[in-house]
Structures are given as C-alpha cells and as structure tokens.
C-alpha atoms as a PDB file:
ATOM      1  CA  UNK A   1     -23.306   0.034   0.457  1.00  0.00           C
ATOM      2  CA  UNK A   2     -21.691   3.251  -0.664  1.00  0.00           C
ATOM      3  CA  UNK A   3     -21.733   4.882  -3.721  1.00  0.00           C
ATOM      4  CA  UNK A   4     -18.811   7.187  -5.237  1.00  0.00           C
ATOM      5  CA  UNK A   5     -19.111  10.890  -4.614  1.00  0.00           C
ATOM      6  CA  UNK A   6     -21.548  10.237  -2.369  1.00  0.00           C
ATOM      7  CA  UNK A   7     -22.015  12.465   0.287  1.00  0.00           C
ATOM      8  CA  UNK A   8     -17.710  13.859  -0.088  1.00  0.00           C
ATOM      9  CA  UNK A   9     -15.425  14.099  -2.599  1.00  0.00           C
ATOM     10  CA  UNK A  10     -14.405  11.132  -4.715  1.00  0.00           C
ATOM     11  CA  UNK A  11     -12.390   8.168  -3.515  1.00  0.00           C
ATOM     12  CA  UNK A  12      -8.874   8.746  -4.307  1.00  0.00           C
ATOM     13  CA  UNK A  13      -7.568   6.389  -2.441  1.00  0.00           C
ATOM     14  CA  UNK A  14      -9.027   4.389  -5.181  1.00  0.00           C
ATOM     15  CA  UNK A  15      -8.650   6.407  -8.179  1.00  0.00           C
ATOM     16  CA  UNK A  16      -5.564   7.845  -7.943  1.00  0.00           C
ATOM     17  CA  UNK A  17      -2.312   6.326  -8.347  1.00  0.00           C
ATOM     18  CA  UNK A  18       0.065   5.106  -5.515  1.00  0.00           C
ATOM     19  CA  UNK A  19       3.000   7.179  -6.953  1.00  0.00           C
ATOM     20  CA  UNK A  20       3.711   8.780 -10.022  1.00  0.00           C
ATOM     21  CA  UNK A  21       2.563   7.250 -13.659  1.00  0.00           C
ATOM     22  CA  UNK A  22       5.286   6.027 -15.320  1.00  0.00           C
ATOM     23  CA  UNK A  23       3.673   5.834 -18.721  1.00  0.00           C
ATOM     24  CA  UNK A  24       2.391   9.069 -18.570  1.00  0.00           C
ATOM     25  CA  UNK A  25       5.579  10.900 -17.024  1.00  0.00           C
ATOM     26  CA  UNK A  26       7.359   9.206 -19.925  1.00  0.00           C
ATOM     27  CA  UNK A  27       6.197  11.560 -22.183  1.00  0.00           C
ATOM     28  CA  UNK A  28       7.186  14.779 -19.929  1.00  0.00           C
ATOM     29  CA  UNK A  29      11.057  15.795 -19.415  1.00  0.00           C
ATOM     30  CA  UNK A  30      12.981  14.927 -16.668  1.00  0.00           C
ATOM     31  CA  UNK A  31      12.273  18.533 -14.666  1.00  0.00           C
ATOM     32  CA  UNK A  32       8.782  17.789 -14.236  1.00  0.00           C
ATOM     33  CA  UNK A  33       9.208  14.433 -13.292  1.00  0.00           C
ATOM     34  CA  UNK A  34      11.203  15.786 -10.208  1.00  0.00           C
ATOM     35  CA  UNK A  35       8.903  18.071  -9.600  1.00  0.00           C
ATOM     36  CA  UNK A  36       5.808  15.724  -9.626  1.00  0.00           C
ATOM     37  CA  UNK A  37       7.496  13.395  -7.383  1.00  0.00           C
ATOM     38  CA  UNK A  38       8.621  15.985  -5.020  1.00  0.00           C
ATOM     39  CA  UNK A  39       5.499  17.163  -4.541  1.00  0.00           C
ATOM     40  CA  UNK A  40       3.569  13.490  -4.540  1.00  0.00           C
ATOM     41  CA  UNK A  41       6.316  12.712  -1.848  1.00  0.00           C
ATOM     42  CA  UNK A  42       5.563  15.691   0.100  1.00  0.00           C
ATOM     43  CA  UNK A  43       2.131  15.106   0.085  1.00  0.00           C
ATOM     44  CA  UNK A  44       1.987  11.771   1.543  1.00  0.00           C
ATOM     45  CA  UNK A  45       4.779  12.583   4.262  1.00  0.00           C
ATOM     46  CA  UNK A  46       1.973  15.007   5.428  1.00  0.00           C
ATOM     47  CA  UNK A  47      -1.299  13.014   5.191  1.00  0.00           C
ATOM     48  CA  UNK A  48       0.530  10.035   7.675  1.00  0.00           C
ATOM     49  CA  UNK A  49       2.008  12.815  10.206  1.00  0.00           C
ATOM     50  CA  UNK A  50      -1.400  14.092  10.171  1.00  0.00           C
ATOM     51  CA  UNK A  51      -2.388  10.164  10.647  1.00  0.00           C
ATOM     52  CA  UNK A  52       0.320   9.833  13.644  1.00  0.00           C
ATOM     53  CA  UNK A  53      -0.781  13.631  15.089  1.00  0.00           C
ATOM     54  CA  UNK A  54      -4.430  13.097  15.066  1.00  0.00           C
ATOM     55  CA  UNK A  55      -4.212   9.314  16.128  1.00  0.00           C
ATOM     56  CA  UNK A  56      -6.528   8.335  13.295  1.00  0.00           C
ATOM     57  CA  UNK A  57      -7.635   4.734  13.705  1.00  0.00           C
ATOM     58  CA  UNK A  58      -4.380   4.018  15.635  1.00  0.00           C
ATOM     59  CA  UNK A  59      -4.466   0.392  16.963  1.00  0.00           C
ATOM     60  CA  UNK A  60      -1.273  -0.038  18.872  1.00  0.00           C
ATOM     61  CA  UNK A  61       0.132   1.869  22.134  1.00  0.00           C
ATOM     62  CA  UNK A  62       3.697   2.520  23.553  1.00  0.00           C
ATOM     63  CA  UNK A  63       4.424   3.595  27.127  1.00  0.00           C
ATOM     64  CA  UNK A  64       7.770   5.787  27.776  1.00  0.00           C
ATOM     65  CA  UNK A  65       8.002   6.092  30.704  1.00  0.00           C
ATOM     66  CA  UNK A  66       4.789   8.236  31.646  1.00  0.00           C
ATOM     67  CA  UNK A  67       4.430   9.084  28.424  1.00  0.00           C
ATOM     68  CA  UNK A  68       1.914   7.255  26.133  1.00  0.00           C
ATOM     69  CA  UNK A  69       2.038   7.122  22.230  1.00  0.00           C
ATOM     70  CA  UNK A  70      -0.364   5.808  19.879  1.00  0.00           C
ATOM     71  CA  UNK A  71       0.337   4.524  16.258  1.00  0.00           C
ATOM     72  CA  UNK A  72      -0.517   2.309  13.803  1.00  0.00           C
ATOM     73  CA  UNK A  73       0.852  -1.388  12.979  1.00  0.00           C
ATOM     74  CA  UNK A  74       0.562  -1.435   9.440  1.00  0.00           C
ATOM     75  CA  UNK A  75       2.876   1.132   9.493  1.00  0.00           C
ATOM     76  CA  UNK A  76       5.285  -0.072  11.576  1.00  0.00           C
ATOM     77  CA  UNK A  77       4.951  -2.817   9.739  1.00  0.00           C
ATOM     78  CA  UNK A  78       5.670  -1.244   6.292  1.00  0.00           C
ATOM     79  CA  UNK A  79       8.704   0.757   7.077  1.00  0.00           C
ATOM     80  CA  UNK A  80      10.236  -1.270  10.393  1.00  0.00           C
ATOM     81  CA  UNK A  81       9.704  -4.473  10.134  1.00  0.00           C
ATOM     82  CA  UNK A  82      12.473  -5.619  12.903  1.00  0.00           C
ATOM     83  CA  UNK A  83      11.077  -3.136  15.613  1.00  0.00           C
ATOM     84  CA  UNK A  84       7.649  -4.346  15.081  1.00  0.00           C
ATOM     85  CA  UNK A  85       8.895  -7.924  15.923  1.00  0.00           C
ATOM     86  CA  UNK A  86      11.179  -6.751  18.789  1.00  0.00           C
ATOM     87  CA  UNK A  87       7.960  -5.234  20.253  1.00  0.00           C
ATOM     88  CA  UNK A  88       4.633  -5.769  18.849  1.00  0.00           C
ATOM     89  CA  UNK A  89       5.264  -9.015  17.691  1.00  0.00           C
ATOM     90  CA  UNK A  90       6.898 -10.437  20.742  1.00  0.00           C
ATOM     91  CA  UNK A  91       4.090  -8.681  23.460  1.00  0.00           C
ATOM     92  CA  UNK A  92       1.183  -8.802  20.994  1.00  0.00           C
ATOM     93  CA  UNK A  93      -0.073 -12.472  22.429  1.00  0.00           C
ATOM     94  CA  UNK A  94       0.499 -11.199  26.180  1.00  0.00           C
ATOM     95  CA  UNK A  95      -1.624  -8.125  25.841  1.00  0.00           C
ATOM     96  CA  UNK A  96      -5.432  -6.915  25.618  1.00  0.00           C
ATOM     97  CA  UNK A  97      -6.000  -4.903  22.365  1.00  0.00           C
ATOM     98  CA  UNK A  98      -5.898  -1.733  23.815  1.00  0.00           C
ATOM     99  CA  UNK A  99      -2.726  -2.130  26.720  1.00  0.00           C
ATOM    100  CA  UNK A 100       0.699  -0.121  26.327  1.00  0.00           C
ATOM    101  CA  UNK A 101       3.721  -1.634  25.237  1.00  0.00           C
ATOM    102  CA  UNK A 102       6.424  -0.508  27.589  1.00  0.00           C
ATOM    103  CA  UNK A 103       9.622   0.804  25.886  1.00  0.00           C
ATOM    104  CA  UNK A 104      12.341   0.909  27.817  1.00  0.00           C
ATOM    105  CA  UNK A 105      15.646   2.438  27.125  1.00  0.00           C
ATOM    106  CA  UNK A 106      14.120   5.465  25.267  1.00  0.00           C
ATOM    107  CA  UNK A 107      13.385   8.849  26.571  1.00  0.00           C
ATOM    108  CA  UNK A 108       9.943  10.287  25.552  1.00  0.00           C
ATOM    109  CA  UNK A 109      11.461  12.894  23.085  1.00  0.00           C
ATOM    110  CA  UNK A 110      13.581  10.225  21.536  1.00  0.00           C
ATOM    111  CA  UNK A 111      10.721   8.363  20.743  1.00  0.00           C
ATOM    112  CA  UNK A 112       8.317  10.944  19.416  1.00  0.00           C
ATOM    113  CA  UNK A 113      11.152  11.664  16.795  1.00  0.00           C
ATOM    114  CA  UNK A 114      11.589   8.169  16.156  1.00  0.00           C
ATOM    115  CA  UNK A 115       7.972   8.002  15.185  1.00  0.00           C
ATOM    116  CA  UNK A 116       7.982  11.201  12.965  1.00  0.00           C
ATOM    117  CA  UNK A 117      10.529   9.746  11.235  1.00  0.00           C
ATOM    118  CA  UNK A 118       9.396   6.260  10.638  1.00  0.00           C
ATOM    119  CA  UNK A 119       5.734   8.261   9.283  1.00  0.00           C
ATOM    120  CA  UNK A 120       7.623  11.185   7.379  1.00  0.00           C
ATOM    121  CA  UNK A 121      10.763  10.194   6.053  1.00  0.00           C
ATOM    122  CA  UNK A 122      10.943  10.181   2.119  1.00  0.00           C
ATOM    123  CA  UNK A 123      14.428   7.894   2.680  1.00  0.00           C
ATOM    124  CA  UNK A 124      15.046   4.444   2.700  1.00  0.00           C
ATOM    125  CA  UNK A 125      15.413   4.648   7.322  1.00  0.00           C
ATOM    126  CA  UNK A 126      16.741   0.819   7.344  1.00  0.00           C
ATOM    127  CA  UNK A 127      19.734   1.825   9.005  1.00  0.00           C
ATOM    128  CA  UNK A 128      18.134   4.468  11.214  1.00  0.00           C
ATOM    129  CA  UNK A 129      15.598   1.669  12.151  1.00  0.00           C
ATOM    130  CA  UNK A 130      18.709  -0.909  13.530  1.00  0.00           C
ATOM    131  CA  UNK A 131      20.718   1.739  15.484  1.00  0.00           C
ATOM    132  CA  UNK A 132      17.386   2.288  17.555  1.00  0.00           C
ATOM    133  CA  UNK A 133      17.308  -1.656  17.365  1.00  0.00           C
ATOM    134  CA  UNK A 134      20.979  -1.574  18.468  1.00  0.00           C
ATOM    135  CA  UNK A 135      20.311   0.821  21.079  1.00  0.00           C
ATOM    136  CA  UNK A 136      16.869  -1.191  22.358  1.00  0.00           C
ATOM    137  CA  UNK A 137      18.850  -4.490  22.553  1.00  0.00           C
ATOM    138  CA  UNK A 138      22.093  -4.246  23.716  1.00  0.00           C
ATOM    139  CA  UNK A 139      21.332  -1.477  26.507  1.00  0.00           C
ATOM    140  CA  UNK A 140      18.625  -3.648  27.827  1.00  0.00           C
ATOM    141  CA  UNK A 141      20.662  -7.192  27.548  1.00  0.00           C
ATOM    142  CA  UNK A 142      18.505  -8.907  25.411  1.00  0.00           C
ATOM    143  CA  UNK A 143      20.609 -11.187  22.982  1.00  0.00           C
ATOM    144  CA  UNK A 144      20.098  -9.973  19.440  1.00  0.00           C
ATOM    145  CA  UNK A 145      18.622 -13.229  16.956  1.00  0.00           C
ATOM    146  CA  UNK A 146      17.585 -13.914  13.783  1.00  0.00           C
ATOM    147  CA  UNK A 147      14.173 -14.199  14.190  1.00  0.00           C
ATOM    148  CA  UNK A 148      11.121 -15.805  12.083  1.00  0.00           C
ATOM    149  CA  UNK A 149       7.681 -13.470  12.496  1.00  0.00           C
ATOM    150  CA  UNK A 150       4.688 -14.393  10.452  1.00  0.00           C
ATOM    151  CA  UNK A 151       2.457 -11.852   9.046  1.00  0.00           C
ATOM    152  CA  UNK A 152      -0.666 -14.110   9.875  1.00  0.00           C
ATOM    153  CA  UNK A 153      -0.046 -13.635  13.584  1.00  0.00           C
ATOM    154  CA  UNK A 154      -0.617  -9.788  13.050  1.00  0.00           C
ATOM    155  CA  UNK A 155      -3.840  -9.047  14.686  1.00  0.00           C
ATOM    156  CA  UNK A 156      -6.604  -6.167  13.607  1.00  0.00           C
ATOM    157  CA  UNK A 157      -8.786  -3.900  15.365  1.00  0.00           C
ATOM    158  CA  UNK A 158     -10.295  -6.860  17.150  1.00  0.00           C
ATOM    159  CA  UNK A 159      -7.845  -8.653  18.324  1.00  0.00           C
ATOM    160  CA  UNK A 160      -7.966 -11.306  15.921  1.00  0.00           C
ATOM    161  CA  UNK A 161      -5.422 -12.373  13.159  1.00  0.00           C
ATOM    162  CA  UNK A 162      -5.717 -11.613   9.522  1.00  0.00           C
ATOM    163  CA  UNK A 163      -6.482 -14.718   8.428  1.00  0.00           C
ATOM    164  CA  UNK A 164      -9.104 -14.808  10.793  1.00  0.00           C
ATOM    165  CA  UNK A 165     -10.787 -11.939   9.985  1.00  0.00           C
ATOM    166  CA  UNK A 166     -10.729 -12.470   5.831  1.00  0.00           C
ATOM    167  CA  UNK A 167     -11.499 -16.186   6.413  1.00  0.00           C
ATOM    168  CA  UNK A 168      -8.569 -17.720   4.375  1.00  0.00           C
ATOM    169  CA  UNK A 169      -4.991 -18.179   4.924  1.00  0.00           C
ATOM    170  CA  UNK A 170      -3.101 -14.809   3.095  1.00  0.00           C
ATOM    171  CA  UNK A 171      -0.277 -15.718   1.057  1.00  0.00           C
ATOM    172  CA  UNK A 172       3.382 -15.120   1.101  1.00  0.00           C
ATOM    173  CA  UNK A 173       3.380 -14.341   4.698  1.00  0.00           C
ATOM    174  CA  UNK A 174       7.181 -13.830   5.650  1.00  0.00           C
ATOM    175  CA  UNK A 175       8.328 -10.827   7.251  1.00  0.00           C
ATOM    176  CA  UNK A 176      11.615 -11.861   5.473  1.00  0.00           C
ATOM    177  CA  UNK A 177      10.239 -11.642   1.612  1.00  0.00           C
ATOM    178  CA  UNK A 178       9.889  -7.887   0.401  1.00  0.00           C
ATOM    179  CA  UNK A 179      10.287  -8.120  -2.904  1.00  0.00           C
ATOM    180  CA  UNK A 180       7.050  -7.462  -5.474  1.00  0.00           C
ATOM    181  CA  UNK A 181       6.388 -11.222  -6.229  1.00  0.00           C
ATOM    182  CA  UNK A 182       6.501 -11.239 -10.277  1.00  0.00           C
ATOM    183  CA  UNK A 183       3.770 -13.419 -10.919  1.00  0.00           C
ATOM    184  CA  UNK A 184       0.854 -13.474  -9.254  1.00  0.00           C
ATOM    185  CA  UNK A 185      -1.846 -16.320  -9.864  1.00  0.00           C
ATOM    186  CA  UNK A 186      -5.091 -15.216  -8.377  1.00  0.00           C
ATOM    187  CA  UNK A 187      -7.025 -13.567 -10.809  1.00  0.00           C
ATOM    188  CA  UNK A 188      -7.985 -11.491  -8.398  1.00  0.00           C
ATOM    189  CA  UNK A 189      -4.665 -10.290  -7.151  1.00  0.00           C
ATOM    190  CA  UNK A 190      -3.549 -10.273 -10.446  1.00  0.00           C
ATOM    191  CA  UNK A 191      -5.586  -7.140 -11.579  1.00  0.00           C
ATOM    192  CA  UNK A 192      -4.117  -5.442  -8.765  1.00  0.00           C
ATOM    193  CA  UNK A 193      -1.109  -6.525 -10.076  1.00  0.00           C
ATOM    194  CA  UNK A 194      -1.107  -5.519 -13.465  1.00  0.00           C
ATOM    195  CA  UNK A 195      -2.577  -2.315 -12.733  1.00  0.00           C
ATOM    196  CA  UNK A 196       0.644  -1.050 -10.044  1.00  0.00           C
ATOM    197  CA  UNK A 197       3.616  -2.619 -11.749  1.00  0.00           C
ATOM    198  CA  UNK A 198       2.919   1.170 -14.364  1.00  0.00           C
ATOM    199  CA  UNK A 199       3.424   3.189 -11.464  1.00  0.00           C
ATOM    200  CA  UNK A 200       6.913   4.603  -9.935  1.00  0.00           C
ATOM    201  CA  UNK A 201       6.484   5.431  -6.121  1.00  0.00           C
ATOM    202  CA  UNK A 202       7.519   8.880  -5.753  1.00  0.00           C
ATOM    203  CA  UNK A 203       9.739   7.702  -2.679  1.00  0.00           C
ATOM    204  CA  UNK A 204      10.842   5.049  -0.220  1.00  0.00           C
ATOM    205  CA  UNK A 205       8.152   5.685   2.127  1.00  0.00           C
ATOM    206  CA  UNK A 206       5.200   5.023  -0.460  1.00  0.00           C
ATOM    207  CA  UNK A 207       7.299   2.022  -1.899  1.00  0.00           C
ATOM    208  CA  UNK A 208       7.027   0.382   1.906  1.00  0.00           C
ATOM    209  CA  UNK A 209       3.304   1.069   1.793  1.00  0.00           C
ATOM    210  CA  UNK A 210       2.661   0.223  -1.737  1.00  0.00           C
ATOM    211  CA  UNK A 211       4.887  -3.514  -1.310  1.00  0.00           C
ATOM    212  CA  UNK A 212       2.210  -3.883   2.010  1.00  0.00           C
ATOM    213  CA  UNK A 213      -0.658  -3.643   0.082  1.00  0.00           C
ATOM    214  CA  UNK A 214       0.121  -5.539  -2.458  1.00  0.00           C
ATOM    215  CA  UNK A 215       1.352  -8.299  -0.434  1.00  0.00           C
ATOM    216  CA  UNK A 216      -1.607  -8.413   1.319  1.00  0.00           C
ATOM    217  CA  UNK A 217      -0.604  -8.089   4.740  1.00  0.00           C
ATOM    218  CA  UNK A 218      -2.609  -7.385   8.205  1.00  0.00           C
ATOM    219  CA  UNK A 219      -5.851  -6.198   6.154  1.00  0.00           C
ATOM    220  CA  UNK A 220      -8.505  -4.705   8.237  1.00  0.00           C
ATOM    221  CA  UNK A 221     -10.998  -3.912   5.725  1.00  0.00           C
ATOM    222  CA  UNK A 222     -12.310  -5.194   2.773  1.00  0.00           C
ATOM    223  CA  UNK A 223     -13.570  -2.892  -0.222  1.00  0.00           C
ATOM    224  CA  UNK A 224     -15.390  -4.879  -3.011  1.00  0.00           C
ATOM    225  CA  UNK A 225     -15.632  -2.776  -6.557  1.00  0.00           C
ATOM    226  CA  UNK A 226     -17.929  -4.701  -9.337  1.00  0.00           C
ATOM    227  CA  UNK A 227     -17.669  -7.965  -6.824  1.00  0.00           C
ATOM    228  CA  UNK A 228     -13.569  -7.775  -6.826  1.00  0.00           C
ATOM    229  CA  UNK A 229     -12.279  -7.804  -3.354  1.00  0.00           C
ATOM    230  CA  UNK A 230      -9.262  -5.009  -2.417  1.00  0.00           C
ATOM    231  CA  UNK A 231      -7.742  -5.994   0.358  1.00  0.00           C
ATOM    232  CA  UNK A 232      -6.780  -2.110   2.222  1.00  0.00           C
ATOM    233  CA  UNK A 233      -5.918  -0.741   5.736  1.00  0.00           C
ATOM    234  CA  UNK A 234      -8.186   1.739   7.078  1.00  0.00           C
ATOM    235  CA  UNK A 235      -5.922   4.079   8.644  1.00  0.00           C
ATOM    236  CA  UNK A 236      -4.492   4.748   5.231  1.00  0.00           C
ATOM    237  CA  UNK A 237      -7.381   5.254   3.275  1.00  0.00           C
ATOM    238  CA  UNK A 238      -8.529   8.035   5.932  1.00  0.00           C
ATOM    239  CA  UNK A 239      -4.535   9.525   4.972  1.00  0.00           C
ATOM    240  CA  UNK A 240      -5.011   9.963   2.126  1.00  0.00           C
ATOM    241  CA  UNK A 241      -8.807  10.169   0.866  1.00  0.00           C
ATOM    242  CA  UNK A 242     -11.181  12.905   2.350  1.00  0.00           C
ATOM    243  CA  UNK A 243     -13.834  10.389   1.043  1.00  0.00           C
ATOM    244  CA  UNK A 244     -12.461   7.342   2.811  1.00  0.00           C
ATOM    245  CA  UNK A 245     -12.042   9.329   6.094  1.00  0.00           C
ATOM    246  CA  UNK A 246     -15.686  10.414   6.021  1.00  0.00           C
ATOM    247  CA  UNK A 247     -16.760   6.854   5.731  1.00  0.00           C
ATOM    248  CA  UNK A 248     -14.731   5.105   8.056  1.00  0.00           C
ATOM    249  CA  UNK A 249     -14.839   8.333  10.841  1.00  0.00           C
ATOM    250  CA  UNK A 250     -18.040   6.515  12.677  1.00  0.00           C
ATOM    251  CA  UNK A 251     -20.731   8.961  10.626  1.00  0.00           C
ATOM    252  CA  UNK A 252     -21.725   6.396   8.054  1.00  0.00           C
ATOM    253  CA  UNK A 253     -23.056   2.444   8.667  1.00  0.00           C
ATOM    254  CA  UNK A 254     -20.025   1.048   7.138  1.00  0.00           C
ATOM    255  CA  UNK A 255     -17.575   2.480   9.442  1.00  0.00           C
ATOM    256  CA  UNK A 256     -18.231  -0.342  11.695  1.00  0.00           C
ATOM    257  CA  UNK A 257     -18.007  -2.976   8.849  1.00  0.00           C
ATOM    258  CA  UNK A 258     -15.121  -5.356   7.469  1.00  0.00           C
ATOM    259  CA  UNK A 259     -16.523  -5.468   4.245  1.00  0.00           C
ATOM    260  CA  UNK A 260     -17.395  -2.186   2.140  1.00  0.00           C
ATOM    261  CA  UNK A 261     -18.889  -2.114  -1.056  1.00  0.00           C
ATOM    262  CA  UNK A 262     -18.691   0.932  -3.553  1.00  0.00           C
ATOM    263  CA  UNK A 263     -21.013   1.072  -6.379  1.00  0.00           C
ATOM    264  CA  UNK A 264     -19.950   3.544  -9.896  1.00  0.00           C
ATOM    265  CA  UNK A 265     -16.284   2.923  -9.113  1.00  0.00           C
ATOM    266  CA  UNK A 266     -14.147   0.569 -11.999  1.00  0.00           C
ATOM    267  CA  UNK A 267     -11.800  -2.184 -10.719  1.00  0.00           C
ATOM    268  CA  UNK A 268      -9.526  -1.313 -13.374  1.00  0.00           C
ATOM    269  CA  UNK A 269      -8.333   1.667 -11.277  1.00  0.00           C
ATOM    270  CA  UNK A 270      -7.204  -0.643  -8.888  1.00  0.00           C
ATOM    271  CA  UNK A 271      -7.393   0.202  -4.561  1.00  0.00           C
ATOM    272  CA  UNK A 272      -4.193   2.339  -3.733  1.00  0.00           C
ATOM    273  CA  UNK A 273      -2.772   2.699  -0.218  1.00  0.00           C
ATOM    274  CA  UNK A 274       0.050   4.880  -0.717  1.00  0.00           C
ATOM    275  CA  UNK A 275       1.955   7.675  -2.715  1.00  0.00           C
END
C-alpha cells in the first residue's frame, strides 16, 4: 500500500490533468491558451521519447533486420491501431512474451523514425501510419483486408489477455470504435467520466492516449483510490509521474503487483494517462 508523497514527489499522473482545463482556460485569453497547450504538448512529446529511448517497461520487440527495437503496445495501440494488427496482433498468439517480431520491408533507420514519430508527433499521423501500411503490404504481397481485432486478445506483461488479468470481460472492445462513448453506466467508469469530458487535450497525441484510457483497453495495472478502481498502463504513469516511476522501477513491493493502492489521494481527481 502506498501513500501520496511518500518517499517522491506527488502523483501527477493522478492529480494533474490529461490536457489543458477547459473551465479554467476559459477565463484566460486566447494567447495563453496557445501557449499552455504548446507547452503541455511539448511536454508529453518528451516524457514518451524518453519512454521509447530508455525502454521503460517496454513489452513488445521488433527485429529489422539485425537490428532490434523495443516499444510499448499500448502505444502502438493508441496512435496506430492498423500496424498493431498487421503485426502484433497477427504474431502475438505465435510468439513467447519476450520474442522479436520480424519486420520486413523496412530498413533499420526507417523504422527508428517511424517510431519517434508514432511517440512524438503532436499531429493527427493517420495518414503517415497507412503509407508505412501501404509500403508493409503491398511490397511484401500480402493482400490488404478489412480486418476485425479485439482489444481483449491484447495480452500484458504476462502473457495473458486483459480480461484475464482484471478478471471480467472489458467493455466496448473494438479496435473499430474510437469515439468517447457519451454515456457511460458503471458508476465506476462514470466518475472517470465526468471528471475528463472538462479537459481539452493539448494535442492529437494525448487525445489517442486519453480515448485509451478511458476506454479501458489492455490495462496492466490497477490503482485503487478510496476503494475506486483506475484502470492505467504502467509505462505511462512512469512518462509522466516521477512518483509513479519510482514505484513501479522494481525499488518498492508494489512494482511487482497488478493491483496498487494509494492512500491520501481523492478519486475526484480522477487517474490520468496522458497530456
């Protein structure tokens, strides 16, 4: 059990916002609005390139040629969908936890940018994402199809599926279905809810993370605040909270657990997992 401010600085993965207030920045002109953003934006473009750089928690690996590269699926999953199917999600049955995925049709170099993009880029990178798609499929001859992934066969640190490891079936599982759902019935998730629809992400990259988390998808860890659950992803928290990374680096007793709880912390502030 861990307390707040314990030991490091406070949570703020879990106290601070996902993006930028919209209530407050309501009442501050347009300039500083930019300026906020710009520099929430920044901010979390660094803390994941620091993520993909330091291999923090990283739970999938690519092979290019000789070349090996580490990363994270929740990621992948947030801001390319369609490549994590095309290669994770096709392989992922086939392989131990820890085995390469071979890439093929990609220099190293081409690759490492590809990554640094996908973990960096303020933009919306759909299109950037399907002319690497474009590029995977048609110079390897595999037939390009519509295809129908389902979050619950994404698989955590264990090698087990999401549903497995939080014990119930997670809802709203298409890969298809983006959207923020509008009403949310859980009591549970609808505290998280309420609590995110205030906030503006400050770009396109902490949108994709923000719609993960509060979809619920590919968990691997568990925080429970005044006995509600918030369903997070570990690699992020260690992004983007000093306090987080301390706790989940292997130097405290619950970096080895699925189920965290933090004592002084309010609900009400809600679990964020992106900027």
């Amino acid at each position: 059990m861990a307390r707040c401010g314990e030991g490091s600085a406070a949570p703020m993965g879990l106290l601070a916002s996902p993006g930028v207030c919209s209530k407050g920045l309501q009442r501050k002109g347009p300039c500083e609005r930019r300026r906020l953003q710009a520099m929430v934006s920044e901010q979390l473009s660094q803390d994941l390139l620091r993520l993909l750089r330091e291999e923090i928690h990283t739970d999938v690996t690519f092979s290019v040629g000789c070349t090996l590269f580490k990363a994270h699926k929740v990621v992948l999953l947030a801001r390319v969908p369609d490549f994590y199917f095309h290669t994770i999600g096709q392989t992922s049955n086939n392989l131990t936890n820890h085995e390469p995925i071979a890439l093929e049709n990609f220099e190293a170099s081409e690759f490492r940018t590809f990554l640094q993009v996908v973990y960096s880029s303020n933009r919306n990178i759909k299109n950037y994402e399907e002319e690497i798609l474009r590029k995977k499929i048609v110079e390897s001859g595999v037939p390009q199809k519509k295809h129908d992934f389902n979050f619950e066969k994404c698989t955590d640190n264990d090698g087990r599926s999401s549903t497995e490891s939080l014990g119930k079936k997670s809802p709203d599982c298409s890969l298809l279905k983006h959207e923020i759902p509008e009403d949310i019935s859980n009591g549970e998730d609808n505290l998280v809810a309420t609590v995110n629809y205030n906030l503006d992400p400050a770009s396109e990259l902490g949108e994709d993370l923000l719609k993960l988390y509060l979809k619920h998808r590919c968990p691997d860890i568990d925080i429970f605040v005044d006995r509600k659950s918030f369903k997070a992803h570990r690699a992020i928290l260690s992004a983007r909270s000093s306090y987080f990374a301390a706790m989940l680096s292997g130097c405290w007793a619950e970096s080895s657990q699925e189920h965290v709880t933090l004592q002084g912390c309010l609900p009400q502030h809600g679990l964020m997992s992106s900027a």
